[in-house]
PDB file of N, CA and C in Angstrom:
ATOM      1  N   UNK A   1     -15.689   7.145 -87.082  1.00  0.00           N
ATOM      2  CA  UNK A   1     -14.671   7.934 -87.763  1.00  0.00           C
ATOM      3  C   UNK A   1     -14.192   7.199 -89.013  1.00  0.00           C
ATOM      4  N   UNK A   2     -13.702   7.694 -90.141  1.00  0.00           N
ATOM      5  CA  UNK A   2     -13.393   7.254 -91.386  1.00  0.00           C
ATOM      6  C   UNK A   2     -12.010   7.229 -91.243  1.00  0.00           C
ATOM      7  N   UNK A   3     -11.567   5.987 -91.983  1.00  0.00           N
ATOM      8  CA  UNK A   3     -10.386   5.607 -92.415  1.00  0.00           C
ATOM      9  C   UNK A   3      -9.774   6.678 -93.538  1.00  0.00           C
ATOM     10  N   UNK A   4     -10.824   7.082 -94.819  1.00  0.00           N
ATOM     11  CA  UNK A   4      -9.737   7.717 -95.640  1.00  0.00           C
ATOM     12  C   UNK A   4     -10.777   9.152 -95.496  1.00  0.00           C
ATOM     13  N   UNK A   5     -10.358  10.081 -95.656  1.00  0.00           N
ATOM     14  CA  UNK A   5     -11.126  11.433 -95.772  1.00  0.00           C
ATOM     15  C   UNK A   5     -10.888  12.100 -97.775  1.00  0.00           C
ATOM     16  N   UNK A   6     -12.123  12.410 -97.768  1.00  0.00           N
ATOM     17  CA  UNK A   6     -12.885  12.550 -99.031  1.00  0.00           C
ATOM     18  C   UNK A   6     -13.435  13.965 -99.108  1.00  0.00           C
ATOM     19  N   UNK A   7     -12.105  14.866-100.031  1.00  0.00           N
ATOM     20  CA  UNK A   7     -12.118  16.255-100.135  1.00  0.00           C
ATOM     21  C   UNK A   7     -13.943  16.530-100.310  1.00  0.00           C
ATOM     22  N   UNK A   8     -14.087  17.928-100.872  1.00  0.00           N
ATOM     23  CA  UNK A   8     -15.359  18.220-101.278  1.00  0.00           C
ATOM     24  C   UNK A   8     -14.985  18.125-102.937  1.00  0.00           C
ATOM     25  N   UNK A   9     -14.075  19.296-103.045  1.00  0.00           N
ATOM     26  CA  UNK A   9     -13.665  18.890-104.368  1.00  0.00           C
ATOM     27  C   UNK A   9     -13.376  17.138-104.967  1.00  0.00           C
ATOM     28  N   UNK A  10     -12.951  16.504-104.524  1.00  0.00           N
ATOM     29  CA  UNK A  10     -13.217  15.453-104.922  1.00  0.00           C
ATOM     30  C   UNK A  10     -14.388  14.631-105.060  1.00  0.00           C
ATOM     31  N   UNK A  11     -15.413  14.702-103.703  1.00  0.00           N
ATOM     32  CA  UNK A  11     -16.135  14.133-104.048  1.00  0.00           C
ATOM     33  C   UNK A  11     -17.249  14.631-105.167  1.00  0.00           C
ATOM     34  N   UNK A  12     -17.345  16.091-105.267  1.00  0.00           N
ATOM     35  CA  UNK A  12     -17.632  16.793-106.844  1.00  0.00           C
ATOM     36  C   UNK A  12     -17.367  15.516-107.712  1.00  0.00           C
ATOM     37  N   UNK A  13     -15.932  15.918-108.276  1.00  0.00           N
ATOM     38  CA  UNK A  13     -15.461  14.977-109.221  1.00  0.00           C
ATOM     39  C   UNK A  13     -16.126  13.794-109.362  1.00  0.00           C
ATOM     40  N   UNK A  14     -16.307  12.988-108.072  1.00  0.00           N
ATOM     41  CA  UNK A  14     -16.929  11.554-107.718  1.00  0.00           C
ATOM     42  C   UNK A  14     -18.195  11.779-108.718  1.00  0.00           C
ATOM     43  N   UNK A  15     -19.167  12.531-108.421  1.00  0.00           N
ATOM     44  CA  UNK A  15     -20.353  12.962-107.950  1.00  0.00           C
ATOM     45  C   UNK A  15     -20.770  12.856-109.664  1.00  0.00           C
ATOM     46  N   UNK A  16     -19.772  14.085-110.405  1.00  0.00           N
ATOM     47  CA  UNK A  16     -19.751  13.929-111.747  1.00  0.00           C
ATOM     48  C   UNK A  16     -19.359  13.016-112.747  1.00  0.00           C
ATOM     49  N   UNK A  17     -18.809  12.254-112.356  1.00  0.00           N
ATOM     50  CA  UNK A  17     -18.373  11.201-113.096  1.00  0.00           C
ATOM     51  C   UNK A  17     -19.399   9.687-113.196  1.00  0.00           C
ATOM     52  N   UNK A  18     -20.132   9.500-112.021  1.00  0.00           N
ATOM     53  CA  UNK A  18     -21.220   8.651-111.310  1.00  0.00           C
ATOM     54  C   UNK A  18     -22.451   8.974-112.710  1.00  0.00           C
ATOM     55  N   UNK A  19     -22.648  10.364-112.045  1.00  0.00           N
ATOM     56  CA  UNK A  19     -23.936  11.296-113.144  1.00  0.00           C
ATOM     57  C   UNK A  19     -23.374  10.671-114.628  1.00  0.00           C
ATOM     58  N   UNK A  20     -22.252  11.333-114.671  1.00  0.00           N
ATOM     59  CA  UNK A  20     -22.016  10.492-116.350  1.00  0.00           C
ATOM     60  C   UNK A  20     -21.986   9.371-116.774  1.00  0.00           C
ATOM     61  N   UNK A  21     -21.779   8.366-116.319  1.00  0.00           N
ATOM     62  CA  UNK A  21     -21.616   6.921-116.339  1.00  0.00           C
ATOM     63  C   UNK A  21     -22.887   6.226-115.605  1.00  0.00           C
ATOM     64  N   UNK A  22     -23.965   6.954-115.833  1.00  0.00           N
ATOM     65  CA  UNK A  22     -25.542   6.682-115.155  1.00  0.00           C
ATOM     66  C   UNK A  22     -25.680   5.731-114.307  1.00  0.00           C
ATOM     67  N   UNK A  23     -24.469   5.539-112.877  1.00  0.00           N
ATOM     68  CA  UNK A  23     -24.493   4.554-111.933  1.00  0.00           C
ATOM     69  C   UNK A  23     -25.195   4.500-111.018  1.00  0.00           C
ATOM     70  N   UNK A  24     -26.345   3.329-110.917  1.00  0.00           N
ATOM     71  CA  UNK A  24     -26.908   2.778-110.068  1.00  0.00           C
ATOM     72  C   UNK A  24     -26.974   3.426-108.806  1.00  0.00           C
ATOM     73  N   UNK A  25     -28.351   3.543-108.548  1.00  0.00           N
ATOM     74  CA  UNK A  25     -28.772   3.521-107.281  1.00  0.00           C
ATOM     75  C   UNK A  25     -28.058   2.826-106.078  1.00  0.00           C
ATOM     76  N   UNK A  26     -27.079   3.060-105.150  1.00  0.00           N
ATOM     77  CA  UNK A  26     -26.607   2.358-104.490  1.00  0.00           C
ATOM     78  C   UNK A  26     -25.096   2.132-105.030  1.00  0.00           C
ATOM     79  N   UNK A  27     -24.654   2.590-105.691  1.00  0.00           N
ATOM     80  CA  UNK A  27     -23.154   2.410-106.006  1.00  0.00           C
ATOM     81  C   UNK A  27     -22.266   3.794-104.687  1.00  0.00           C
ATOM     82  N   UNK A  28     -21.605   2.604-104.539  1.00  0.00           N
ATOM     83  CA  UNK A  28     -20.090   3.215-103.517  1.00  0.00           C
ATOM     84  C   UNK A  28     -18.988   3.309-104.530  1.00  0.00           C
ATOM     85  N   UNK A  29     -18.239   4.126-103.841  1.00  0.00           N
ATOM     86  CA  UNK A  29     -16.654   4.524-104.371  1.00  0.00           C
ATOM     87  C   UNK A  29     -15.951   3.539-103.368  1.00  0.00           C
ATOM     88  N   UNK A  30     -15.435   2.008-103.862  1.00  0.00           N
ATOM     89  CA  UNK A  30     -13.979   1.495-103.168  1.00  0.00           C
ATOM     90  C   UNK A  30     -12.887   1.975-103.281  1.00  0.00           C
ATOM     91  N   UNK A  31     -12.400   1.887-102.141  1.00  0.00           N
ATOM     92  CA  UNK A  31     -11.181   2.725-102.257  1.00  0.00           C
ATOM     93  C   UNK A  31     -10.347   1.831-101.722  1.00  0.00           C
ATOM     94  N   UNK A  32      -9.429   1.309-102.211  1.00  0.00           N
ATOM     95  CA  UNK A  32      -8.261   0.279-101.302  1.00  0.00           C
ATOM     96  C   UNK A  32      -6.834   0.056-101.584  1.00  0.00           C
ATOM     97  N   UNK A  33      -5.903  -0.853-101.675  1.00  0.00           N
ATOM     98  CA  UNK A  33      -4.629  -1.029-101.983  1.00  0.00           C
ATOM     99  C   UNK A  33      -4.486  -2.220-103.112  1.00  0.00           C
ATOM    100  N   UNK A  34      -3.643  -2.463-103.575  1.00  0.00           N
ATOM    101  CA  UNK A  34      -3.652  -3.557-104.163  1.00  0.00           C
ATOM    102  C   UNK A  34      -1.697  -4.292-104.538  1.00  0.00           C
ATOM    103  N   UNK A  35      -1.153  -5.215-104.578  1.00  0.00           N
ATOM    104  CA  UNK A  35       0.145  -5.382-104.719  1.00  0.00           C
ATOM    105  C   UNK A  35       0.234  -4.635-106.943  1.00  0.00           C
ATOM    106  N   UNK A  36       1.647  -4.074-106.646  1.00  0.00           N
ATOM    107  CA  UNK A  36       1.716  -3.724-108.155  1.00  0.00           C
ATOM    108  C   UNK A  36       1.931  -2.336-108.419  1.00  0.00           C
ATOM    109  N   UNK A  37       2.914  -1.441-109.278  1.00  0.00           N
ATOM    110  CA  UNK A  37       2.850  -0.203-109.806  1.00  0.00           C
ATOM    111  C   UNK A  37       4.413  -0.325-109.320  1.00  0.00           C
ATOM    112  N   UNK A  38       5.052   0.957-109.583  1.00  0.00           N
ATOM    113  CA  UNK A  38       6.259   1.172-109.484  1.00  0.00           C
ATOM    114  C   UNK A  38       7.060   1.483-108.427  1.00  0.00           C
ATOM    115  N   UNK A  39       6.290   1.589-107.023  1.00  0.00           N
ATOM    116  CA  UNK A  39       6.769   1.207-105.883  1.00  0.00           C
ATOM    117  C   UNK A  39       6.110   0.224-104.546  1.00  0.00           C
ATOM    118  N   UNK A  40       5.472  -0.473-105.415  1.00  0.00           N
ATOM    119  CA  UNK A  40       5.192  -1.911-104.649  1.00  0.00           C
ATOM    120  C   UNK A  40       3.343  -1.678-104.395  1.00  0.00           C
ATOM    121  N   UNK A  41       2.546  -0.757-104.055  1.00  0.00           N
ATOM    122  CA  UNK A  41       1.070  -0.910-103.975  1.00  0.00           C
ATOM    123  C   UNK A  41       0.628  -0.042-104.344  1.00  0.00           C
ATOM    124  N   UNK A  42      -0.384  -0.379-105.298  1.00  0.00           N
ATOM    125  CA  UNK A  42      -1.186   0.746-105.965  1.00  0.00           C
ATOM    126  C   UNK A  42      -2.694   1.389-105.450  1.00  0.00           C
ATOM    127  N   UNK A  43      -3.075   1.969-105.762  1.00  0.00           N
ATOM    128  CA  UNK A  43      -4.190   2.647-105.602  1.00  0.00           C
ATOM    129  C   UNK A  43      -5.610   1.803-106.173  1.00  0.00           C
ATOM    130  N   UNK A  44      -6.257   1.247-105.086  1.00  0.00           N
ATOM    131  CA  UNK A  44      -7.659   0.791-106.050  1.00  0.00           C
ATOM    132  C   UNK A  44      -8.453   1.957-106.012  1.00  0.00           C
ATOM    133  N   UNK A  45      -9.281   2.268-106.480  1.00  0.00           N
ATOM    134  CA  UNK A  45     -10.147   3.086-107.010  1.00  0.00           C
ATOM    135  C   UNK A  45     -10.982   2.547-107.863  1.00  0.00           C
ATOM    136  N   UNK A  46     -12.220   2.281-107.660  1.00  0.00           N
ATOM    137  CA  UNK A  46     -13.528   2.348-108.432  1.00  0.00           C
ATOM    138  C   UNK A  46     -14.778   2.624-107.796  1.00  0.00           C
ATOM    139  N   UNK A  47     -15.681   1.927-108.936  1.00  0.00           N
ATOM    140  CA  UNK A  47     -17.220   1.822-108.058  1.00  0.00           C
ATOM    141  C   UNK A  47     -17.432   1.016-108.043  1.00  0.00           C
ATOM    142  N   UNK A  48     -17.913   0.613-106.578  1.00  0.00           N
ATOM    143  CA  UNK A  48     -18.855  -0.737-106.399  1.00  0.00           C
ATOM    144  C   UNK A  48     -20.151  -1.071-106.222  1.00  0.00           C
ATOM    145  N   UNK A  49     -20.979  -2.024-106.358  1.00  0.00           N
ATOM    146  CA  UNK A  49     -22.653  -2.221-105.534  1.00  0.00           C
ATOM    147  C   UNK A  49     -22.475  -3.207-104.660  1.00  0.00           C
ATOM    148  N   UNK A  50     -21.028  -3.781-104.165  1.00  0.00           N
ATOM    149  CA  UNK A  50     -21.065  -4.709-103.537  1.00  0.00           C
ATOM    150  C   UNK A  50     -20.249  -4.506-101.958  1.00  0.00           C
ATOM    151  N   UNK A  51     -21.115  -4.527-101.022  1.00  0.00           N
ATOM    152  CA  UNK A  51     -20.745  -3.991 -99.182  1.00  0.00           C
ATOM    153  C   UNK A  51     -20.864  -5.507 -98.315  1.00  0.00           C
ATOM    154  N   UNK A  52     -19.363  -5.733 -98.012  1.00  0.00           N
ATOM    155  CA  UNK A  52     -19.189  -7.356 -97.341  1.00  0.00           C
ATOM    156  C   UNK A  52     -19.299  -6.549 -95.935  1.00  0.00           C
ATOM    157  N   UNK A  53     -20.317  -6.929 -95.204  1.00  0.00           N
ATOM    158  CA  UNK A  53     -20.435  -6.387 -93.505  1.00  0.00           C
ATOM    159  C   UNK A  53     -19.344  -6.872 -92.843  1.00  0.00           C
ATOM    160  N   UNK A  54     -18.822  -7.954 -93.069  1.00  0.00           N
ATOM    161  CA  UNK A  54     -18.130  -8.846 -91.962  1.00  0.00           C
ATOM    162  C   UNK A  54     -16.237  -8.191 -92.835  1.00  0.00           C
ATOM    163  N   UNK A  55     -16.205  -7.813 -93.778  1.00  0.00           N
ATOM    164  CA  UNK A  55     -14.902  -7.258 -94.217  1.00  0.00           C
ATOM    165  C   UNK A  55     -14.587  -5.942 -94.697  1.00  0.00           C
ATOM    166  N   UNK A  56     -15.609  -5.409 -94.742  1.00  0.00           N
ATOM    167  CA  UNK A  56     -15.746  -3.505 -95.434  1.00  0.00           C
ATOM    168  C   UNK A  56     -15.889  -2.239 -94.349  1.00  0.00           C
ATOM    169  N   UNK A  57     -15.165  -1.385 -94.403  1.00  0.00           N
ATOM    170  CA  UNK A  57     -15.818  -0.413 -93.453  1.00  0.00           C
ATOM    171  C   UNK A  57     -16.637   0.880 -94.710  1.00  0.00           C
ATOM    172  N   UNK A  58     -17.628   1.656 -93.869  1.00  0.00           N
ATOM    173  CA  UNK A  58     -18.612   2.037 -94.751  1.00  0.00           C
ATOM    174  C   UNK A  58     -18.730   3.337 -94.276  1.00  0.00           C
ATOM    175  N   UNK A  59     -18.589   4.639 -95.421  1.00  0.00           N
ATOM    176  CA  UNK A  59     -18.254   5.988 -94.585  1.00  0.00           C
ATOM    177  C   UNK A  59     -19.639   6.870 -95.500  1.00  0.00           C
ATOM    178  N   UNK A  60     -19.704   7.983 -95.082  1.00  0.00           N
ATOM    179  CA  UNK A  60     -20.548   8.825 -96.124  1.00  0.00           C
ATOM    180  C   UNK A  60     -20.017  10.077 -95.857  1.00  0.00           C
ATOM    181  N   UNK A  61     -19.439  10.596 -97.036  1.00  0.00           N
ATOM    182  CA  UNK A  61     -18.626  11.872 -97.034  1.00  0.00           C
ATOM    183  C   UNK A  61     -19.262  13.133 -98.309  1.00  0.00           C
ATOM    184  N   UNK A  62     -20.099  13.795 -98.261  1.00  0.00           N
ATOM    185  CA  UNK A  62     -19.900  15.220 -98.668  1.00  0.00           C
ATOM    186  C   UNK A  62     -21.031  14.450-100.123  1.00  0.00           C
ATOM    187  N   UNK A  63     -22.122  13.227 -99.631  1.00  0.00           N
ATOM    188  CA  UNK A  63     -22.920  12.628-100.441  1.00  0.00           C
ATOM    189  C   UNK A  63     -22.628  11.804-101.504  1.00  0.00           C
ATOM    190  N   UNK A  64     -21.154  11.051-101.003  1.00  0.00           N
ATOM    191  CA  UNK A  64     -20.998  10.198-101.460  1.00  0.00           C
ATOM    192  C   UNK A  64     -20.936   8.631-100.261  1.00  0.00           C
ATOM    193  N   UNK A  65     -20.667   7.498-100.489  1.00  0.00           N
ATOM    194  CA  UNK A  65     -20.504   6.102 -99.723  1.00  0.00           C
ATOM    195  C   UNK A  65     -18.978   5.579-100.186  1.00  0.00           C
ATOM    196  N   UNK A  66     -18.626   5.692 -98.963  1.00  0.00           N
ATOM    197  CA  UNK A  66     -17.640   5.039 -99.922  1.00  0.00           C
ATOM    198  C   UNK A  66     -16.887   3.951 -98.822  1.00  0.00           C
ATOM    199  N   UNK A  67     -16.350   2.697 -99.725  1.00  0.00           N
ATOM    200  CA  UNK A  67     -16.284   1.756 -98.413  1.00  0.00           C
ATOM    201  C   UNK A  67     -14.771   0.806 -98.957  1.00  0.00           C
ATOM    202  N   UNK A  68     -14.101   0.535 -97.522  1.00  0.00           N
ATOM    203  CA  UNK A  68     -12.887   0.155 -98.047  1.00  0.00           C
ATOM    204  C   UNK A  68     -12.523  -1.261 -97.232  1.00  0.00           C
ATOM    205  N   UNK A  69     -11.806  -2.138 -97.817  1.00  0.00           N
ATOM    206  CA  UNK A  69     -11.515  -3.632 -97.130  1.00  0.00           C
ATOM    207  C   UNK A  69     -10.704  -3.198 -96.116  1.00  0.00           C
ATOM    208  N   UNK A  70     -11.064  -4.257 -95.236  1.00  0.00           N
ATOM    209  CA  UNK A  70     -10.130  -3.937 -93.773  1.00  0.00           C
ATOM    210  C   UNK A  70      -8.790  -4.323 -93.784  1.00  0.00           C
ATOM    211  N   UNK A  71      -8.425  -4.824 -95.059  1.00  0.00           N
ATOM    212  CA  UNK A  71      -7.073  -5.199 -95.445  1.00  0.00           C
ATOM    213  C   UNK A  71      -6.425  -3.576 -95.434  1.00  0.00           C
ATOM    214  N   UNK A  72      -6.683  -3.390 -96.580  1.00  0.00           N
ATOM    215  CA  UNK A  72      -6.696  -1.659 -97.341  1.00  0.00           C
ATOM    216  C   UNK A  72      -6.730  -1.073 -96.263  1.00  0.00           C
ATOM    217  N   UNK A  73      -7.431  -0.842 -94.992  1.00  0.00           N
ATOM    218  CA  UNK A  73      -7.430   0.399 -94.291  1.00  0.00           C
ATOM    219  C   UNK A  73      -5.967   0.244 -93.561  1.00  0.00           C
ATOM    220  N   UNK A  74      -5.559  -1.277 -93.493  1.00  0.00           N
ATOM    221  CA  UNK A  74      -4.421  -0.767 -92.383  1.00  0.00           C
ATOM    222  C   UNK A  74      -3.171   0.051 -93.349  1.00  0.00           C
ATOM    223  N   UNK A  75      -3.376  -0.083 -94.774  1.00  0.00           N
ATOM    224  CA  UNK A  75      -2.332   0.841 -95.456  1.00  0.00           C
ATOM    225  C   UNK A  75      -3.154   2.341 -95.598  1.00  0.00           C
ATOM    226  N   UNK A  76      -4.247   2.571 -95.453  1.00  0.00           N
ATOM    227  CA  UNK A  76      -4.853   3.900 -96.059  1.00  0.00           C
ATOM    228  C   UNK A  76      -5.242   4.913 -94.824  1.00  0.00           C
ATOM    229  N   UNK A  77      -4.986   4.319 -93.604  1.00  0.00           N
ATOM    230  CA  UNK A  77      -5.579   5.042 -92.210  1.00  0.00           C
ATOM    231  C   UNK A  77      -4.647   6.459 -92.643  1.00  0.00           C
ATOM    232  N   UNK A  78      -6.278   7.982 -92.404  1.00  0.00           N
ATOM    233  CA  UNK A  78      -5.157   9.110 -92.304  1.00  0.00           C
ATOM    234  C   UNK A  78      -5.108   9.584 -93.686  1.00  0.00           C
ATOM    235  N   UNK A  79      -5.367   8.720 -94.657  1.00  0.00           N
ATOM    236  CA  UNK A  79      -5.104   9.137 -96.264  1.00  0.00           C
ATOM    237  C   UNK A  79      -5.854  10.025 -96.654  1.00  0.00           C
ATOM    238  N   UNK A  80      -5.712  11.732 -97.429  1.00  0.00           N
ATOM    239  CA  UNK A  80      -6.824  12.352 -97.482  1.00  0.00           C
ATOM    240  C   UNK A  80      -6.657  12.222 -98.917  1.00  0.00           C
ATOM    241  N   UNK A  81      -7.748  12.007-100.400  1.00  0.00           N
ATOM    242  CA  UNK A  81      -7.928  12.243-101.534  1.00  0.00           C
ATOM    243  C   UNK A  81      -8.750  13.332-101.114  1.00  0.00           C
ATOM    244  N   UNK A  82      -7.897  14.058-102.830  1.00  0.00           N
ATOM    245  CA  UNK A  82      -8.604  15.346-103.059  1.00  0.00           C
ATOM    246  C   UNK A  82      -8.411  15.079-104.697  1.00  0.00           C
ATOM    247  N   UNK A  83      -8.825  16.488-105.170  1.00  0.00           N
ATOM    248  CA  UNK A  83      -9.151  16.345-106.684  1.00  0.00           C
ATOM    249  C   UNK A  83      -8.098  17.806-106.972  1.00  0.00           C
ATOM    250  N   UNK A  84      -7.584  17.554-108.042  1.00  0.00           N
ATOM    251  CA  UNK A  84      -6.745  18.358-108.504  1.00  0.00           C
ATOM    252  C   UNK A  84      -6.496  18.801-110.173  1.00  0.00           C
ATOM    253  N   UNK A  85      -6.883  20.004-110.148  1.00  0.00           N
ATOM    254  CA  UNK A  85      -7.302  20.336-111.714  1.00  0.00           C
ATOM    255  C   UNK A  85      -6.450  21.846-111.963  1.00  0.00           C
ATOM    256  N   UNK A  86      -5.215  21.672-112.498  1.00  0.00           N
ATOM    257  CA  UNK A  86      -4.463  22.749-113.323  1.00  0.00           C
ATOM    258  C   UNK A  86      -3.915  22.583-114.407  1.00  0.00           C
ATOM    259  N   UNK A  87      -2.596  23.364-114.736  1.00  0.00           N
ATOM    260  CA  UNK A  87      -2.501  23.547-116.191  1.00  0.00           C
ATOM    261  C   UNK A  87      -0.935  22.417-116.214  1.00  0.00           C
ATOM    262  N   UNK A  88      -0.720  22.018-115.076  1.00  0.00           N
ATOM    263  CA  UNK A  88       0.701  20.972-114.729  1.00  0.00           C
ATOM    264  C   UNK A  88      -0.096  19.266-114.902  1.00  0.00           C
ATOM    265  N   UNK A  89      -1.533  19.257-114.072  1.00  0.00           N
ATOM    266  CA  UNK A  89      -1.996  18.069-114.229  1.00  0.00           C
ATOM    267  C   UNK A  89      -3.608  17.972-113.611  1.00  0.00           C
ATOM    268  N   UNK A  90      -3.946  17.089-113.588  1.00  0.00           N
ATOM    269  CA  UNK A  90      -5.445  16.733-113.945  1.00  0.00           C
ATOM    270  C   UNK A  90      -5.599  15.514-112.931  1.00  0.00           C
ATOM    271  N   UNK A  91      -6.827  15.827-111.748  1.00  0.00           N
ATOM    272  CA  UNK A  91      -6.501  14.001-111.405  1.00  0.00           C
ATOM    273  C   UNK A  91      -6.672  13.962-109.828  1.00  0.00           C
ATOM    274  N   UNK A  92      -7.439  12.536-109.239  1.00  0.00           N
ATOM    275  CA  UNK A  92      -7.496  12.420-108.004  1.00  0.00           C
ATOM    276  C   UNK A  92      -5.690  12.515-107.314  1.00  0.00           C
ATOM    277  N   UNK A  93      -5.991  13.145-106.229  1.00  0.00           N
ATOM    278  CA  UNK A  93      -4.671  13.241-105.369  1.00  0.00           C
ATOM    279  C   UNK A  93      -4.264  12.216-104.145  1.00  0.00           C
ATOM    280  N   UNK A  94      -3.886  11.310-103.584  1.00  0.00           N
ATOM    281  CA  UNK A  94      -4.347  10.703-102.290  1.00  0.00           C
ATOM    282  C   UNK A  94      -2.874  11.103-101.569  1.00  0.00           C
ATOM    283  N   UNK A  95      -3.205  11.823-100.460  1.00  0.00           N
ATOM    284  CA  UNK A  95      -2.317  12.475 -99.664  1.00  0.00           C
ATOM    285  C   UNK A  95      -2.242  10.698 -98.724  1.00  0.00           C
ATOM    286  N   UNK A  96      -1.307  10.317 -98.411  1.00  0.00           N
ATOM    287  CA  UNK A  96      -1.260   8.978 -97.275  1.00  0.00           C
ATOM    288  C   UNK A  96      -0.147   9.384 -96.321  1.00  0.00           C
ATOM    289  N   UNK A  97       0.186   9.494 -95.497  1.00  0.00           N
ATOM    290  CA  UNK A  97       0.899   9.798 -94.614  1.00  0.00           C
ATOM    291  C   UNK A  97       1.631   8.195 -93.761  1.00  0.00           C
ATOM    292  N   UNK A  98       1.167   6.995 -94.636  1.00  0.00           N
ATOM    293  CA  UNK A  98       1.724   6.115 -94.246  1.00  0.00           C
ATOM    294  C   UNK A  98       2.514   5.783 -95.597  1.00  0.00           C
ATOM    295  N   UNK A  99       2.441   5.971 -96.415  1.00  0.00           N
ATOM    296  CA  UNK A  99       3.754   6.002 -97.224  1.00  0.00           C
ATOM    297  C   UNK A  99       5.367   6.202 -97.542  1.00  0.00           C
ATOM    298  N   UNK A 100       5.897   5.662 -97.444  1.00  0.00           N
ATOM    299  CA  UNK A 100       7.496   6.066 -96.663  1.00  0.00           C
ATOM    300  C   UNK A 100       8.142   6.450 -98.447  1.00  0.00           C
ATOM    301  N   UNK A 101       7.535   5.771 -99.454  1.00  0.00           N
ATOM    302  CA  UNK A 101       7.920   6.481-100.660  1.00  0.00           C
ATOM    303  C   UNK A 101       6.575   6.497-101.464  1.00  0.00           C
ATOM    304  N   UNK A 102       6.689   7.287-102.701  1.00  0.00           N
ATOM    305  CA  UNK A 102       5.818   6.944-103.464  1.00  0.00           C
ATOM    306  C   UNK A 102       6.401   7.155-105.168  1.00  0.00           C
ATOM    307  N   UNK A 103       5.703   6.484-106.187  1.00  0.00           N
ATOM    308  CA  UNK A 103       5.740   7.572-107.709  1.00  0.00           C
ATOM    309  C   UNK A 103       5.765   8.345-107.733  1.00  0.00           C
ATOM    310  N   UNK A 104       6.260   8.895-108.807  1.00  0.00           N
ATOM    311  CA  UNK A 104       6.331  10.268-109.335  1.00  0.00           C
ATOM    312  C   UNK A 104       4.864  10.575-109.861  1.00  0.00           C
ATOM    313  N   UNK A 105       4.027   9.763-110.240  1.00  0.00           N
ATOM    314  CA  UNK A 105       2.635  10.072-110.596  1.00  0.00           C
ATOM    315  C   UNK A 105       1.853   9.880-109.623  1.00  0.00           C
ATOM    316  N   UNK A 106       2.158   9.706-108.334  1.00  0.00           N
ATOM    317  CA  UNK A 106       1.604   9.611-107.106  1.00  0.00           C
ATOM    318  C   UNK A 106       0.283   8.417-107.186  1.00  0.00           C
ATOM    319  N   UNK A 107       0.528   7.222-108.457  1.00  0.00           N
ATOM    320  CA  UNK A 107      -0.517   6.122-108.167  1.00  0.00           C
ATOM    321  C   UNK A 107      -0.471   5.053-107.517  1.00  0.00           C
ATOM    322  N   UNK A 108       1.183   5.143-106.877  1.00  0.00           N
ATOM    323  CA  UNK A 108       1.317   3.639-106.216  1.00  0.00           C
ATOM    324  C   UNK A 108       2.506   4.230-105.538  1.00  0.00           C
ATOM    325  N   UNK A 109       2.710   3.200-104.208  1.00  0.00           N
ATOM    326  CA  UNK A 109       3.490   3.819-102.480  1.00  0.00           C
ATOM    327  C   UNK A 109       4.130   2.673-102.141  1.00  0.00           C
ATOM    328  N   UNK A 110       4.690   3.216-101.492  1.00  0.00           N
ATOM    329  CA  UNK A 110       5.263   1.531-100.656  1.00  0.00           C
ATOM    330  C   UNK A 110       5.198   2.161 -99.339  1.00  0.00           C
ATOM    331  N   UNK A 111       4.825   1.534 -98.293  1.00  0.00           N
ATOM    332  CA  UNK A 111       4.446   1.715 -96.811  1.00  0.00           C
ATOM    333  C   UNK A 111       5.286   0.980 -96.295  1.00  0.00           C
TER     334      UNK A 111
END
């Protein structure tokens, strides 16, 4: 079972952005926490080619990989990203349900 769940619409987004930026055979989407932003932990988000067995968990969602530090999961367990495209705003979403606050731009939480 996966730690963070990975809309369809999002992983689209993923999917297209990869295609544009002509990434490697073998590139994952990390997804994790990090200290920093305007209520204490932010959102990592990128791509990686690099999978530590002994510290990463490793998911495959809707044809994407995507793999997160076992640090990160104990803040991200439950978290669903989705992708969100209207005429208010533009932009990955990460729903976390372990967040007790977050930004107003929804990029960083405090748990």
């Amino acid at each position: 079972m996966s730690v963070i769940v990975l809309t369809e619409k999002a992983a689209a987004e993923v999917k297209r952005v990869m295609e544009e930026n002509d990434a490697e055979t073998g590139t994952m989407l990390r997804v994790g926490v990090s200290g920093g932003g305007c209520s204490g932990l932010s959102y990592d988000f990128r791509f990686d080619e690099e999978f530590d067995e002994q510290n990463d968990a490793r998911s495959e969602q809707h044809g994407i990989t995507m793999v997160v530090d076992k640090k990160s999961a104990l803040f991200l367990e439950g978290t669903t990203i989705d992708w969100h495209e209207g005429i208010d705003a533009r932009g990955f979403t990460f729903n976390n349900p372990n967040a007790v606050k977050s930004c107003g731009c929804g990029s960083s939480f405090q748990a």
